[in-house]
N, C-alpha and C. Protein backbone atom coordinates (compact mmCIF):
# COMPACT_ATOMS: atom_id res chain seq x y z
N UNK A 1 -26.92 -0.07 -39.36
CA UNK A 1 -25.79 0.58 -40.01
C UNK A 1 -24.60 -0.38 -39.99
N UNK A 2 -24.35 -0.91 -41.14
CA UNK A 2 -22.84 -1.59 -41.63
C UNK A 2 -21.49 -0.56 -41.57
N UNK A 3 -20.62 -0.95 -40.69
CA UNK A 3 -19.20 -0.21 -40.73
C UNK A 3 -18.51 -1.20 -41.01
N UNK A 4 -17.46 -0.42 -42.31
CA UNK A 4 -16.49 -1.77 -42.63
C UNK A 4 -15.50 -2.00 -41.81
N UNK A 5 -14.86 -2.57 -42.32
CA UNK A 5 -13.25 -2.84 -41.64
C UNK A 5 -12.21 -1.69 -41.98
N UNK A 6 -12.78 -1.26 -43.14
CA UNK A 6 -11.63 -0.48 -43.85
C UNK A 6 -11.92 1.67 -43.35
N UNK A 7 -13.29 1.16 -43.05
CA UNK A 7 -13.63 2.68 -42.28
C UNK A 7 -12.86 2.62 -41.34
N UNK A 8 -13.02 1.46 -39.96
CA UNK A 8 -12.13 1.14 -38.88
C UNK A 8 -11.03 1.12 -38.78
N UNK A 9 -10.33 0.87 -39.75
CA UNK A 9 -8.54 0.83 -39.89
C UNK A 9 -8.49 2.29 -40.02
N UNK A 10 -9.39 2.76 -40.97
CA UNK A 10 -9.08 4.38 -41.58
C UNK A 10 -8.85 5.09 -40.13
N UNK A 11 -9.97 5.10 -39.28
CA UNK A 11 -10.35 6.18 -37.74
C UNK A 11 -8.80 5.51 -36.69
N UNK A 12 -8.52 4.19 -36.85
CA UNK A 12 -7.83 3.87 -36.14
C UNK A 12 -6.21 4.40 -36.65
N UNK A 13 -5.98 4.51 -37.61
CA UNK A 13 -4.93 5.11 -38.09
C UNK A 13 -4.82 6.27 -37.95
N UNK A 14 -5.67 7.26 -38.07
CA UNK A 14 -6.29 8.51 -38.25
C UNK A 14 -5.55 9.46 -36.22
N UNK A 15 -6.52 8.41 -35.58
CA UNK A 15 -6.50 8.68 -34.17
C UNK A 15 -5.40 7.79 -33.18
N UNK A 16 -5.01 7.08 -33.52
CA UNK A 16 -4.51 6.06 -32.87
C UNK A 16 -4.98 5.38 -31.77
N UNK A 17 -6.31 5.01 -32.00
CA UNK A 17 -7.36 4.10 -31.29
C UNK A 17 -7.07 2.20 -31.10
N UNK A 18 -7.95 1.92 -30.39
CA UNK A 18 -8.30 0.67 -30.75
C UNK A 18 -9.49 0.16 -31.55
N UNK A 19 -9.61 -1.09 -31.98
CA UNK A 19 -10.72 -1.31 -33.01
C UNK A 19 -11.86 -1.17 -32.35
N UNK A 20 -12.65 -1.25 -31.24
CA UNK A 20 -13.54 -1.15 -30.51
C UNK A 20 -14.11 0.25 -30.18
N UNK A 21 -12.96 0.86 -29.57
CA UNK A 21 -13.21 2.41 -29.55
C UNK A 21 -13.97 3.02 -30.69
N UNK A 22 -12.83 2.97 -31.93
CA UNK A 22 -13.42 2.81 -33.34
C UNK A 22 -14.23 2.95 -34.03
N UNK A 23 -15.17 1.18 -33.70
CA UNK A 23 -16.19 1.05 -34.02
C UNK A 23 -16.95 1.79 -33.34
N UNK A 24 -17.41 2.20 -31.87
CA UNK A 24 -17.85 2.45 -31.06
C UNK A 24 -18.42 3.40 -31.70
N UNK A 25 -17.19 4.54 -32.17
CA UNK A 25 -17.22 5.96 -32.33
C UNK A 25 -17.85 6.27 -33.82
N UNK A 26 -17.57 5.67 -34.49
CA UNK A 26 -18.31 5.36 -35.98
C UNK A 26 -20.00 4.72 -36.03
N UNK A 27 -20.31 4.09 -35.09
CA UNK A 27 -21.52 3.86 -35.11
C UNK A 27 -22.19 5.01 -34.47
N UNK A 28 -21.58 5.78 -33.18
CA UNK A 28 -22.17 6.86 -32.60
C UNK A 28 -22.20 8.20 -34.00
N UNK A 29 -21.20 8.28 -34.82
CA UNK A 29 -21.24 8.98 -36.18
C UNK A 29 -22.36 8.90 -37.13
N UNK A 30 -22.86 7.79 -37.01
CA UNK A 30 -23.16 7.23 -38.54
C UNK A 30 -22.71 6.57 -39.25
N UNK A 31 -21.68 6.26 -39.11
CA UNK A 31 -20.62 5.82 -40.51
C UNK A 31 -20.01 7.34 -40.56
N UNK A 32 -19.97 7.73 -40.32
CA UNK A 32 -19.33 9.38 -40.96
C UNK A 32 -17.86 9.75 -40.00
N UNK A 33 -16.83 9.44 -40.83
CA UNK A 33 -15.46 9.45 -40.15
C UNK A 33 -15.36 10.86 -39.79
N UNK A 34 -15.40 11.60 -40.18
CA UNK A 34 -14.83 13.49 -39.89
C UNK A 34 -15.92 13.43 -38.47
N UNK A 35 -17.19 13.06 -38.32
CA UNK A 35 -18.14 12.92 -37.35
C UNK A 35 -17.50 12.38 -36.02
N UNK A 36 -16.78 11.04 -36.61
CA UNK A 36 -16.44 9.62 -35.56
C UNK A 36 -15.03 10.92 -35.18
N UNK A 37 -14.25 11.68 -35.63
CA UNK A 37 -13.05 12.35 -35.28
C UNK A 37 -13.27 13.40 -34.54
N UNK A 38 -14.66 14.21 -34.70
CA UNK A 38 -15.05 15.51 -33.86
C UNK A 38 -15.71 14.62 -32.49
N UNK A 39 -16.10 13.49 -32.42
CA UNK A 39 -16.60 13.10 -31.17
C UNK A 39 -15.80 12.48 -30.45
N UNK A 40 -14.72 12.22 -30.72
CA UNK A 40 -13.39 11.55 -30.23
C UNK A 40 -12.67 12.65 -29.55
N UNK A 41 -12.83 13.87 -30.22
CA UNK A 41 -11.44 15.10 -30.21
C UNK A 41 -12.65 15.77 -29.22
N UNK A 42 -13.57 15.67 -28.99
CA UNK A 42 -14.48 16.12 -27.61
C UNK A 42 -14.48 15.10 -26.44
N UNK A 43 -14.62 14.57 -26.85
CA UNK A 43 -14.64 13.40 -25.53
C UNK A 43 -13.21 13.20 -24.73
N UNK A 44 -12.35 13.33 -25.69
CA UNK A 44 -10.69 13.29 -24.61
C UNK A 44 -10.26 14.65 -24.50
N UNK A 45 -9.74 13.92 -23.14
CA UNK A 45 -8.40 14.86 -22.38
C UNK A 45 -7.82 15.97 -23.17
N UNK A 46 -7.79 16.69 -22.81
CA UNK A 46 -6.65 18.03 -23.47
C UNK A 46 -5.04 17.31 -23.28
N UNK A 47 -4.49 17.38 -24.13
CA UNK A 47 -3.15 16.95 -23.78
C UNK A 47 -2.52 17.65 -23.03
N UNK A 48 -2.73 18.37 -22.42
CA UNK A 48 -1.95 18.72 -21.29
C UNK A 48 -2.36 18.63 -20.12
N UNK A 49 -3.72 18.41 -20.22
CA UNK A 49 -4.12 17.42 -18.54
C UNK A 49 -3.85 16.04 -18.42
N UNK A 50 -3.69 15.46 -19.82
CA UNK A 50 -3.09 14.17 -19.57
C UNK A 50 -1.89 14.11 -19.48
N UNK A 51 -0.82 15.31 -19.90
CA UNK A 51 0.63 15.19 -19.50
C UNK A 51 0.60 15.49 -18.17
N UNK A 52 0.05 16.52 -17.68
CA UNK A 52 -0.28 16.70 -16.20
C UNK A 52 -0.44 15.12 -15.34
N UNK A 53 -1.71 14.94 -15.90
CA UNK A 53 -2.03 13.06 -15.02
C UNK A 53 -0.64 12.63 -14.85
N UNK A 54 -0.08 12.28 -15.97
CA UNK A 54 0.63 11.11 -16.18
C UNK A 54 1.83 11.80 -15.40
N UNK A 55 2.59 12.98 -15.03
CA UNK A 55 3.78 13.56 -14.65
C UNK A 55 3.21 13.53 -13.47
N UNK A 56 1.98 13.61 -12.18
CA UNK A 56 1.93 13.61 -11.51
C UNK A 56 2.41 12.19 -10.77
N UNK A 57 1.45 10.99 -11.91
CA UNK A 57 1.49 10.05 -11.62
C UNK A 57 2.90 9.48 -11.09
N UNK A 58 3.67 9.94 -12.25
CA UNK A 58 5.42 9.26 -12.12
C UNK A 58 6.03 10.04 -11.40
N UNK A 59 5.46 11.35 -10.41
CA UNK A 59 6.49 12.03 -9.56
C UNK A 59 6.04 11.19 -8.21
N UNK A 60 4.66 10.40 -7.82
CA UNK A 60 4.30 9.98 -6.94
C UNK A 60 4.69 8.36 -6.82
N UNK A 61 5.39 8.00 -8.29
CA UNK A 61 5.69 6.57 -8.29
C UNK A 61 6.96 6.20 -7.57
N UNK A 62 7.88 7.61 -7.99
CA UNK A 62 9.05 7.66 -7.72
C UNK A 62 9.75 8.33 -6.34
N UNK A 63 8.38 8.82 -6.12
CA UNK A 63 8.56 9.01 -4.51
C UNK A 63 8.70 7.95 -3.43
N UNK A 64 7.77 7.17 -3.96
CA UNK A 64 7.36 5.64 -3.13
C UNK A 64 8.68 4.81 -3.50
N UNK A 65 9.30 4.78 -4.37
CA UNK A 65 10.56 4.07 -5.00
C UNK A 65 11.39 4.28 -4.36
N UNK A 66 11.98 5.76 -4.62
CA UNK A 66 12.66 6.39 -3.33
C UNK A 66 12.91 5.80 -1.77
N UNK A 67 11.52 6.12 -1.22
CA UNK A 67 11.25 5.61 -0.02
C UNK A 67 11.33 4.16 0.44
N UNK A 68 11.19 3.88 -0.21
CA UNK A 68 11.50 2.07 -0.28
C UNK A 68 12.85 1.63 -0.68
N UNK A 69 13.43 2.28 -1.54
CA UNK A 69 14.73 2.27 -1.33
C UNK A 69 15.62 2.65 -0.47
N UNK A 70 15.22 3.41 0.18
CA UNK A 70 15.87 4.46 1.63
C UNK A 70 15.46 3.17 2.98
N UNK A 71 14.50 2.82 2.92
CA UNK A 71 14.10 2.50 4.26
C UNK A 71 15.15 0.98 3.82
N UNK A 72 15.47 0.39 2.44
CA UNK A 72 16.06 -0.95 2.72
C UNK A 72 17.84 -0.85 2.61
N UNK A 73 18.64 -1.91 2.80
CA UNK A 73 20.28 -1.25 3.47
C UNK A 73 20.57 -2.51 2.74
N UNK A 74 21.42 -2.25 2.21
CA UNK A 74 22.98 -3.29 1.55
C UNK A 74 24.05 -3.54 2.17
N UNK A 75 24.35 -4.63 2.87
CA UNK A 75 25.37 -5.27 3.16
C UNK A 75 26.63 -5.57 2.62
N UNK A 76 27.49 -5.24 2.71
CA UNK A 76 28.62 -5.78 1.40
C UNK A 76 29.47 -6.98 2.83
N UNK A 77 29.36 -7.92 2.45
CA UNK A 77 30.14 -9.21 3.16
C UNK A 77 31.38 -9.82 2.40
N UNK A 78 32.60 -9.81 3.26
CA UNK A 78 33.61 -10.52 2.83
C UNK A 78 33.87 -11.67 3.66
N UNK A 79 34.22 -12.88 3.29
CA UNK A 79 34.39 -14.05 4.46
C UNK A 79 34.08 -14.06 5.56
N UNK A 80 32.43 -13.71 5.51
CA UNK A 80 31.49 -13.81 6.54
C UNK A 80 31.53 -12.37 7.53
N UNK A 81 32.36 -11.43 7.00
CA UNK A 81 32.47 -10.29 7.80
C UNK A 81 31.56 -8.80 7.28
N UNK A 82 30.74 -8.26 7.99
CA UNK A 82 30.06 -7.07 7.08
C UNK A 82 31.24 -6.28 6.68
N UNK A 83 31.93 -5.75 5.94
CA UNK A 83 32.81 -4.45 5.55
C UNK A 83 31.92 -2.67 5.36
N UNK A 84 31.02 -3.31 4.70
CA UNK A 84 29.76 -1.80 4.69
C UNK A 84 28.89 -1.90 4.42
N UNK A 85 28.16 -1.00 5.18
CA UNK A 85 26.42 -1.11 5.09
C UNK A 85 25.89 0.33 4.80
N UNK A 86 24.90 0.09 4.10
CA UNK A 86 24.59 1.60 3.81
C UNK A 86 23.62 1.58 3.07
N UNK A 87 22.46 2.64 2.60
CA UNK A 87 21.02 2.54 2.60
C UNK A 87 20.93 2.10 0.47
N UNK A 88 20.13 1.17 0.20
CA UNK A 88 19.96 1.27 -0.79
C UNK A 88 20.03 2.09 -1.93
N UNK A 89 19.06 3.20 -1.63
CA UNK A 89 19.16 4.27 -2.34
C UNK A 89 20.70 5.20 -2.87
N UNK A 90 20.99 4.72 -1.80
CA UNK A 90 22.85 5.65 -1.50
C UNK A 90 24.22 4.55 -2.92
N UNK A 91 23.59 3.21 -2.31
CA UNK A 91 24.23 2.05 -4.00
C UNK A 91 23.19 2.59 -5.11
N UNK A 92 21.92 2.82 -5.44
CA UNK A 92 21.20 3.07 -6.47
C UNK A 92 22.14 4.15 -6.77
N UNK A 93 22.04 5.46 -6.42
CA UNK A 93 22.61 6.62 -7.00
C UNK A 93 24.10 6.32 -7.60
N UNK A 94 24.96 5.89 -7.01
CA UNK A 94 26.06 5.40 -6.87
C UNK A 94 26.68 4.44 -8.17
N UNK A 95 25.77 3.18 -8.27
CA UNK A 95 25.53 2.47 -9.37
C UNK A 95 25.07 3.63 -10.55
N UNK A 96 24.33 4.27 -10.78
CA UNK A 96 23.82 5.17 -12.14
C UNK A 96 25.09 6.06 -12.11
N UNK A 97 25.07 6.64 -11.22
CA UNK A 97 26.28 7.77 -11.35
C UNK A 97 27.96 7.51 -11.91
N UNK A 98 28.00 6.10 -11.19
CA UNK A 98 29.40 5.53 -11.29
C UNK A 98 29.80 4.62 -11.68
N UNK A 99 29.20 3.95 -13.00
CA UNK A 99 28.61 2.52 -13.66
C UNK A 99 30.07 2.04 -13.68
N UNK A 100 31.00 2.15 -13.87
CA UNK A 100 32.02 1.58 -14.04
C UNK A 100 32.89 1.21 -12.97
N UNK A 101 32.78 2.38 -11.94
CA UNK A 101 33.76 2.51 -10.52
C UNK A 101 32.77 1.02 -9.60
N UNK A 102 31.10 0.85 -10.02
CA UNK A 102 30.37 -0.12 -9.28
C UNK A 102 30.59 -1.83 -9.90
N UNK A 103 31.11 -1.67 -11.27
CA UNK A 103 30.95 -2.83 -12.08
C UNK A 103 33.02 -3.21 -11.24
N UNK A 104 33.75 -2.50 -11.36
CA UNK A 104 34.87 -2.74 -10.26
C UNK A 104 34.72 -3.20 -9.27
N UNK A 105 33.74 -2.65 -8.60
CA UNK A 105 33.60 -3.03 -7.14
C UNK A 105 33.08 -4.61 -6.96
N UNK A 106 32.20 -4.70 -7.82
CA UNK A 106 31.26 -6.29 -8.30
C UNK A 106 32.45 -7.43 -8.38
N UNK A 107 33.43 -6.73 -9.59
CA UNK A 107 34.54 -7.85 -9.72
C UNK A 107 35.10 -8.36 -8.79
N UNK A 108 35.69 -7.10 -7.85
CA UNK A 108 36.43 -7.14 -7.01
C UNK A 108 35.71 -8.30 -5.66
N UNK A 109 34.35 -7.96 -5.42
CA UNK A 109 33.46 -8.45 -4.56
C UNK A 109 34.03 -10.01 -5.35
N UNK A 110 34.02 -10.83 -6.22
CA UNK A 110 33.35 -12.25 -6.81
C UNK A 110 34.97 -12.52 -6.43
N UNK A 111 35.88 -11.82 -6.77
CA UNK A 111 37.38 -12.28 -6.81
C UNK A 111 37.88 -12.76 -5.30
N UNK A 112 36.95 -11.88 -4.10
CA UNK A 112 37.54 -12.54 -2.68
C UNK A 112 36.09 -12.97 -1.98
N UNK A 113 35.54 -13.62 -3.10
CA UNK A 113 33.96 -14.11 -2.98
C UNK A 113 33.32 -13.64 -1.68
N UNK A 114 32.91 -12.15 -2.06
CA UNK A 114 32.17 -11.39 -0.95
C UNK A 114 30.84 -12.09 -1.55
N UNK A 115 29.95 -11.11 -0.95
CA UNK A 115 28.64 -11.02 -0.96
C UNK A 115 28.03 -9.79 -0.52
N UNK A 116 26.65 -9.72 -1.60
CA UNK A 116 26.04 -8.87 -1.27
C UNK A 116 24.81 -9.08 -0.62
N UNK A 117 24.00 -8.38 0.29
CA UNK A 117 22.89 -8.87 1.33
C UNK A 117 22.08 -7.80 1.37
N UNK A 118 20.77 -8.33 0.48
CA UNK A 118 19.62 -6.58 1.01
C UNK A 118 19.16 -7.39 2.01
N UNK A 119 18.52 -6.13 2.42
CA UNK A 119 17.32 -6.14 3.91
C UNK A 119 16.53 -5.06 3.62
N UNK A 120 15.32 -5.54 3.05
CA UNK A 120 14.09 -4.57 3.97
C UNK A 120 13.91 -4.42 4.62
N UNK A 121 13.14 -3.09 4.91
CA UNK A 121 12.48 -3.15 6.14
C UNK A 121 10.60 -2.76 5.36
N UNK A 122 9.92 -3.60 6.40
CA UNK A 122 8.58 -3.53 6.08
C UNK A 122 7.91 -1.73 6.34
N UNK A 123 7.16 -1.02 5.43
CA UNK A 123 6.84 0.06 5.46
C UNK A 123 5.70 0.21 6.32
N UNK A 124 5.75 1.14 6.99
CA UNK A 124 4.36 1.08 7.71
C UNK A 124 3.11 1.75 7.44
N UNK A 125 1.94 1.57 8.28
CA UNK A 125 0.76 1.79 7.27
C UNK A 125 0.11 2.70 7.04
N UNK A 126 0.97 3.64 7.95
CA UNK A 126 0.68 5.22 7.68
C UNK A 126 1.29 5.46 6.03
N UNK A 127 2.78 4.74 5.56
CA UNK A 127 3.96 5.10 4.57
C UNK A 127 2.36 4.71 3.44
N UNK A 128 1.82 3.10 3.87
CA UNK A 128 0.99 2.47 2.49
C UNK A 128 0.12 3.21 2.23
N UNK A 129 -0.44 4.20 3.16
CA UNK A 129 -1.82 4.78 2.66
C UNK A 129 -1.80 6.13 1.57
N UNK A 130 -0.64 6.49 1.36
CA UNK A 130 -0.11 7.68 1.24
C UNK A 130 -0.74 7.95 -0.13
């Protein structure tokens, strides 16, 4: 069985596949596109178990983000002196929340040439297994 190119563009437009899938699914058809579309629309995910996957996925990405941001601390240094320290996460929020009051603070930091200083801290292997 010959499948063209132009069947393949058709299913791939159709579904928003790749050319392989495609073909894959068109030879398992016959050549028969409405065929190659009912075996595609059986074989995947319900969209809402894949919105499910994927929202689980990014509530568990951003947990770990979180946490890694919490466990590491920002230094703010002026002529070699700490002035404040305080947990990453606490400048993350801070920075989004207060983009302008933080882009001040930046200036202000370069004008009496502070510095800024992260520190991790390494997670432990109970945190990695999670």
């Amino acid at each position: 069985m010959q499948i063209s190119l132009e069947e393949i563009d058709e299913l791939r437009r159709r579904a928003g596949i790749g050319y392989s899938r495609a073909r894959e699914l068109l030879k398992q058809a016959g050549g028969d596109l409405l065929e190659a579309l009912v075996l595609l629309e059986e074989s995947s995910e319900k969209p809402l178990q894949v919105i499910s996957s994927r929202g689980r996925d990014t509530v568990a990405w951003v947990r770990r983000l979180a946490g890694g941001l919490h466990r590491s601390r920002v230094k703010v240094e002026v002529k070699g002196n700490t002035v404040m320290e305080f947990p990453a996460s606490l400048g993350t929020a801070g920075l989004v929340l207060f983009p302008k009051l933080a882009a001040l603070g930046l200036v202000g930091m370069i004008l009496v040439r502070g510095g800024l200083q992260i520190e991790g801290k390494p997670a432990s292997e109970k945190e990695n297994n999670r």
